[in-house]
N, C-alpha and C. Protein backbone atom coordinates (compact mmCIF):
# COMPACT_ATOMS: atom_id res chain seq x y z
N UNK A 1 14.88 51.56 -25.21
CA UNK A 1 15.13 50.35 -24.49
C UNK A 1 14.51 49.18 -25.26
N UNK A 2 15.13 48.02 -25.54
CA UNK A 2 15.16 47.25 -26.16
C UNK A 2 14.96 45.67 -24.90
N UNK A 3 13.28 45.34 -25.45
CA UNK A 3 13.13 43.88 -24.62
C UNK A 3 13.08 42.79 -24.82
N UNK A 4 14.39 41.98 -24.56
CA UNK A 4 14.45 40.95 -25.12
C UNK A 4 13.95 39.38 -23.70
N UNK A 5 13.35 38.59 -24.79
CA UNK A 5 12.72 37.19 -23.74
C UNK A 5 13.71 36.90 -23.15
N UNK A 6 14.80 36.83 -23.41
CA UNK A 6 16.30 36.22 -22.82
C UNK A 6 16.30 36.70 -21.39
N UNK A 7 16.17 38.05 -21.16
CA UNK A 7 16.46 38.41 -20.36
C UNK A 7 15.58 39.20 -19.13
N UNK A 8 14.51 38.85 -19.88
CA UNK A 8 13.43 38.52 -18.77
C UNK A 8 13.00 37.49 -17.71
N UNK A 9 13.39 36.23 -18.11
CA UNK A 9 13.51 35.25 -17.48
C UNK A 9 12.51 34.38 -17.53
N UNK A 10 11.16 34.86 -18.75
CA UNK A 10 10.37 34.26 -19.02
C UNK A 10 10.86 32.81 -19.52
N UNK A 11 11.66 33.04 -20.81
CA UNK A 11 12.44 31.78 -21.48
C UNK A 11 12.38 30.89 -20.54
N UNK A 12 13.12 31.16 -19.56
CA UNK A 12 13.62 30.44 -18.57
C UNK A 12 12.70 29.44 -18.00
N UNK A 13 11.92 30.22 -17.57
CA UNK A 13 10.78 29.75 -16.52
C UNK A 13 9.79 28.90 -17.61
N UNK A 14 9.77 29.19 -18.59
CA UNK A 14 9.12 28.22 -20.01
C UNK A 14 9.98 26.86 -19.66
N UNK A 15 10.78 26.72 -19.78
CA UNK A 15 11.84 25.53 -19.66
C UNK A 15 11.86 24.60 -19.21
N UNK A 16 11.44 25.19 -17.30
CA UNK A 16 11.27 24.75 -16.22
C UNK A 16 9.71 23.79 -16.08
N UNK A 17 8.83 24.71 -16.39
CA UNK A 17 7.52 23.59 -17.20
C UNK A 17 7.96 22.98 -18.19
N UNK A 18 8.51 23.05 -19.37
CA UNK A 18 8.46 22.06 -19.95
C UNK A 18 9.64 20.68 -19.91
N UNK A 19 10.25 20.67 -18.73
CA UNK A 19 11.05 19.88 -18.09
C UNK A 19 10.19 18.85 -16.96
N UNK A 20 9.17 19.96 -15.90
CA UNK A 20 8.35 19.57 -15.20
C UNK A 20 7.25 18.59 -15.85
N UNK A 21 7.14 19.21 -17.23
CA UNK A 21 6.07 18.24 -18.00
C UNK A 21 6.60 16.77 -18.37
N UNK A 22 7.52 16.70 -18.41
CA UNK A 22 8.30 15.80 -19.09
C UNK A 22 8.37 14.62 -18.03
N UNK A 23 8.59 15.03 -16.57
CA UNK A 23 8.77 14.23 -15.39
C UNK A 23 7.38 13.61 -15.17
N UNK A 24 6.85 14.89 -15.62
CA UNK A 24 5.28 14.08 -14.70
C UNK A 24 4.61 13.13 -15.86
N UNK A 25 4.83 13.14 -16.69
CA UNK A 25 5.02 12.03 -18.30
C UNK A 25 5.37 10.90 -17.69
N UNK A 26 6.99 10.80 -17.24
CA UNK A 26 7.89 9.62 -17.22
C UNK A 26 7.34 9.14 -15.58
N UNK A 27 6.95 9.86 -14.44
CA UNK A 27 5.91 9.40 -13.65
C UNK A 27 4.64 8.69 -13.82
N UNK A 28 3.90 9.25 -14.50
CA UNK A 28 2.77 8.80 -14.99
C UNK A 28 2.77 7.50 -15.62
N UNK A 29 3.76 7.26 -16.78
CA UNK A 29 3.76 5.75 -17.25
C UNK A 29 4.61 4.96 -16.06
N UNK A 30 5.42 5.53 -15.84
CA UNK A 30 5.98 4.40 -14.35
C UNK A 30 5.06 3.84 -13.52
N UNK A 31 3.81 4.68 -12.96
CA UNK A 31 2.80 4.70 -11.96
C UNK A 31 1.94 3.49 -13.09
N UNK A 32 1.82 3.78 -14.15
CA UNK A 32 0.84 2.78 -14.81
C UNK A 32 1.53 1.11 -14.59
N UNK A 33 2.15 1.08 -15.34
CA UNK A 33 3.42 -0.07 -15.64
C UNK A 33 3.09 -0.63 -14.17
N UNK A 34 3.76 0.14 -12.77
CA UNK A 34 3.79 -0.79 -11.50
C UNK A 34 2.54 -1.54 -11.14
N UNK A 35 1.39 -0.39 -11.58
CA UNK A 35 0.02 -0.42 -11.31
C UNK A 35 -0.24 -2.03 -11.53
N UNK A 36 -0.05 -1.99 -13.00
CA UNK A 36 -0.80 -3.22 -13.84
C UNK A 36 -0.01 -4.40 -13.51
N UNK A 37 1.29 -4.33 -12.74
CA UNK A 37 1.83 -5.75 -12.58
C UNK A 37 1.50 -6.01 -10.97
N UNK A 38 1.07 -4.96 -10.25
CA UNK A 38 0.42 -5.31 -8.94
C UNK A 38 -0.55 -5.84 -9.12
N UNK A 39 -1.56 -5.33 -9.93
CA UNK A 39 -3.16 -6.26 -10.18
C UNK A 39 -2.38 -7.55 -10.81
N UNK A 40 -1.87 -7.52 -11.48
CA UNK A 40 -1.72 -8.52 -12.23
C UNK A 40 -1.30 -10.19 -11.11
N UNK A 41 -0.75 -9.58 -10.10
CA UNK A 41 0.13 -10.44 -8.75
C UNK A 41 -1.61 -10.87 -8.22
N UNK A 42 -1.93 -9.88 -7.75
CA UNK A 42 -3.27 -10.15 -7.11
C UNK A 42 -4.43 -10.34 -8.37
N UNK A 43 -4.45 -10.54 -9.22
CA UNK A 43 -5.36 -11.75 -10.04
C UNK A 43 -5.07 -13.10 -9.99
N UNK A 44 -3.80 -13.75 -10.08
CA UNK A 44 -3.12 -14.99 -10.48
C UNK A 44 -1.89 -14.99 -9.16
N UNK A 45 -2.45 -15.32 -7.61
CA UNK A 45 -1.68 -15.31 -6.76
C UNK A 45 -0.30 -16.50 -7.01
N UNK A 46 0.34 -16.62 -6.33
CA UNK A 46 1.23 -18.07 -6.75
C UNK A 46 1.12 -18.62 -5.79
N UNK A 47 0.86 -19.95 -5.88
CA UNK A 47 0.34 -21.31 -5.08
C UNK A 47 1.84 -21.77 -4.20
N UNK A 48 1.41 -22.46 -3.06
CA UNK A 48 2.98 -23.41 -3.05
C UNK A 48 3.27 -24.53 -3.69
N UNK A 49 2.27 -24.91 -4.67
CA UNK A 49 2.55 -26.15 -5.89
C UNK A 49 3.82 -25.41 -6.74
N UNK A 50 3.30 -23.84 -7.20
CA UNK A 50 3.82 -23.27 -8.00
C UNK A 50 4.90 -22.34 -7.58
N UNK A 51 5.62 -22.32 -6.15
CA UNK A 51 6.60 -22.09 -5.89
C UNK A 51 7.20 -23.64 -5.88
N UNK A 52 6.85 -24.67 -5.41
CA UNK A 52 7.53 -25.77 -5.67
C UNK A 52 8.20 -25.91 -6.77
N UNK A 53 7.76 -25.81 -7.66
CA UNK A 53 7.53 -26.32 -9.09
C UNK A 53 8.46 -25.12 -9.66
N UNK A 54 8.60 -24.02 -9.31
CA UNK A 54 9.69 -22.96 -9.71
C UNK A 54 10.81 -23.37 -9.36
N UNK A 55 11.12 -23.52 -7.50
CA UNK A 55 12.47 -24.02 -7.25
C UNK A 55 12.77 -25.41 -7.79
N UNK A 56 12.13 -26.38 -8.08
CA UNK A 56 12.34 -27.49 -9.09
C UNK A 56 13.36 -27.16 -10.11
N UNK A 57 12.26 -26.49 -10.89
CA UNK A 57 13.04 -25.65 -12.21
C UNK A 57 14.08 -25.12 -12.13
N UNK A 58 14.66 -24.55 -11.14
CA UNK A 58 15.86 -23.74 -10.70
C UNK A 58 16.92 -24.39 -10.17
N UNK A 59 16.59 -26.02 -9.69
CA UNK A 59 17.43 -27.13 -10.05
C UNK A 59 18.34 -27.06 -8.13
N UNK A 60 16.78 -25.95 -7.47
CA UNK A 60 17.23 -25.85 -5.73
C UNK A 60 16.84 -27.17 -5.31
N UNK A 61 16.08 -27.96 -6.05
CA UNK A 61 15.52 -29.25 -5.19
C UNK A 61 15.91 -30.25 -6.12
N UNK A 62 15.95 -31.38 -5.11
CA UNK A 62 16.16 -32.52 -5.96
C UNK A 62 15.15 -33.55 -6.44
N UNK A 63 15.04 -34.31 -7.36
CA UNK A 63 13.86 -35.01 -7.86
C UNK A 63 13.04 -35.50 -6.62
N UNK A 64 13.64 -36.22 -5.97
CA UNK A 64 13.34 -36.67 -4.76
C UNK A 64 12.21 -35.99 -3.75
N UNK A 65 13.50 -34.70 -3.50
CA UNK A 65 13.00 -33.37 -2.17
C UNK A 65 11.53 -33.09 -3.13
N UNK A 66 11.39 -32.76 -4.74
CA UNK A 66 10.46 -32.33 -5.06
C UNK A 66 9.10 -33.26 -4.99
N UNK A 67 9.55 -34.71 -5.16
CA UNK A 67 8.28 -35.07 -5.17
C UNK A 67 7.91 -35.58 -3.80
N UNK A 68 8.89 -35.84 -2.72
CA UNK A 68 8.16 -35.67 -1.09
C UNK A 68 7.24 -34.27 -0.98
N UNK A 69 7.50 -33.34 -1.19
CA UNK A 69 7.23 -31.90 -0.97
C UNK A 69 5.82 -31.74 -1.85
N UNK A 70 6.18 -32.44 -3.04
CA UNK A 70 4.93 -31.89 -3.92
C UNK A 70 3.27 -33.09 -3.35
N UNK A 71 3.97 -34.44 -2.98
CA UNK A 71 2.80 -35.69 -2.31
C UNK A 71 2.27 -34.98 -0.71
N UNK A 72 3.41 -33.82 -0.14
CA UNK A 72 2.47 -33.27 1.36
C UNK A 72 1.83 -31.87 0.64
N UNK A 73 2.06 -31.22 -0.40
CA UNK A 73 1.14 -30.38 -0.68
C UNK A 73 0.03 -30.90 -1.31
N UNK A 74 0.08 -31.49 -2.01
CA UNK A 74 -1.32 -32.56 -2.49
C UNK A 74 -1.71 -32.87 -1.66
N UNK A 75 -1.48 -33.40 -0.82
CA UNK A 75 -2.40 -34.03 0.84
C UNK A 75 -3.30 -33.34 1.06
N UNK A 76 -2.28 -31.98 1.67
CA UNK A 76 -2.68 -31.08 2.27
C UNK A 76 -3.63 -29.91 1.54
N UNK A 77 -3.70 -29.85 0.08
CA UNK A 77 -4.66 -29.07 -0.44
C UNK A 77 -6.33 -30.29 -0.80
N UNK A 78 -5.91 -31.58 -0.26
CA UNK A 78 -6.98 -32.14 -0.80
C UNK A 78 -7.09 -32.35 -2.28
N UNK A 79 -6.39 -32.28 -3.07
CA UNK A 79 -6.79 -32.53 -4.73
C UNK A 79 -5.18 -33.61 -5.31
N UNK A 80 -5.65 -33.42 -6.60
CA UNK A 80 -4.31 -34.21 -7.18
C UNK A 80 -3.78 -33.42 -8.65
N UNK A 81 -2.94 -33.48 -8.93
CA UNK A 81 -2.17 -32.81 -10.07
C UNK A 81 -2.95 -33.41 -11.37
């Protein structure tokens, strides 16, 4: 009798880890990557100057709307640009 890996099912089951390894790889840097742009949100929160100042840019407001909007957030944070 003649034993071959093939047909033991070892091969097989080799496979299956090294497929499993592979996922928990492409998990692992996914989990990092989200990680570091969540801290990254909660280091450098965004202001409502700096949502202003985005939809500006995005051409949702008009010169006008932006600088009524931007003279009551200045008020209202107490400081000046």
């Amino acid at each position: 009798m003649h034993w071959h890996a093939w047909d033991s099912g070892w091969i097989w089951g080799m496979h299956v880890v090294w497929w499993l390894f592979w996922v928990m790889v492409a998990i692992g840097v996914w989990w990092a990557i989200t990680r570091e742009k969540v801290a990254s949100n909660l280091a450098h929160p965004e202001t409502p100057l700096d949502v202003l100042r985005r939809r500006y840019a995005k051409g949702a407001l008009t010169t006008e709307e932006f600088e009524e909007r931007r003279k009551v957030l200045v008020n209202e944070e107490g400081g000046t640009l």
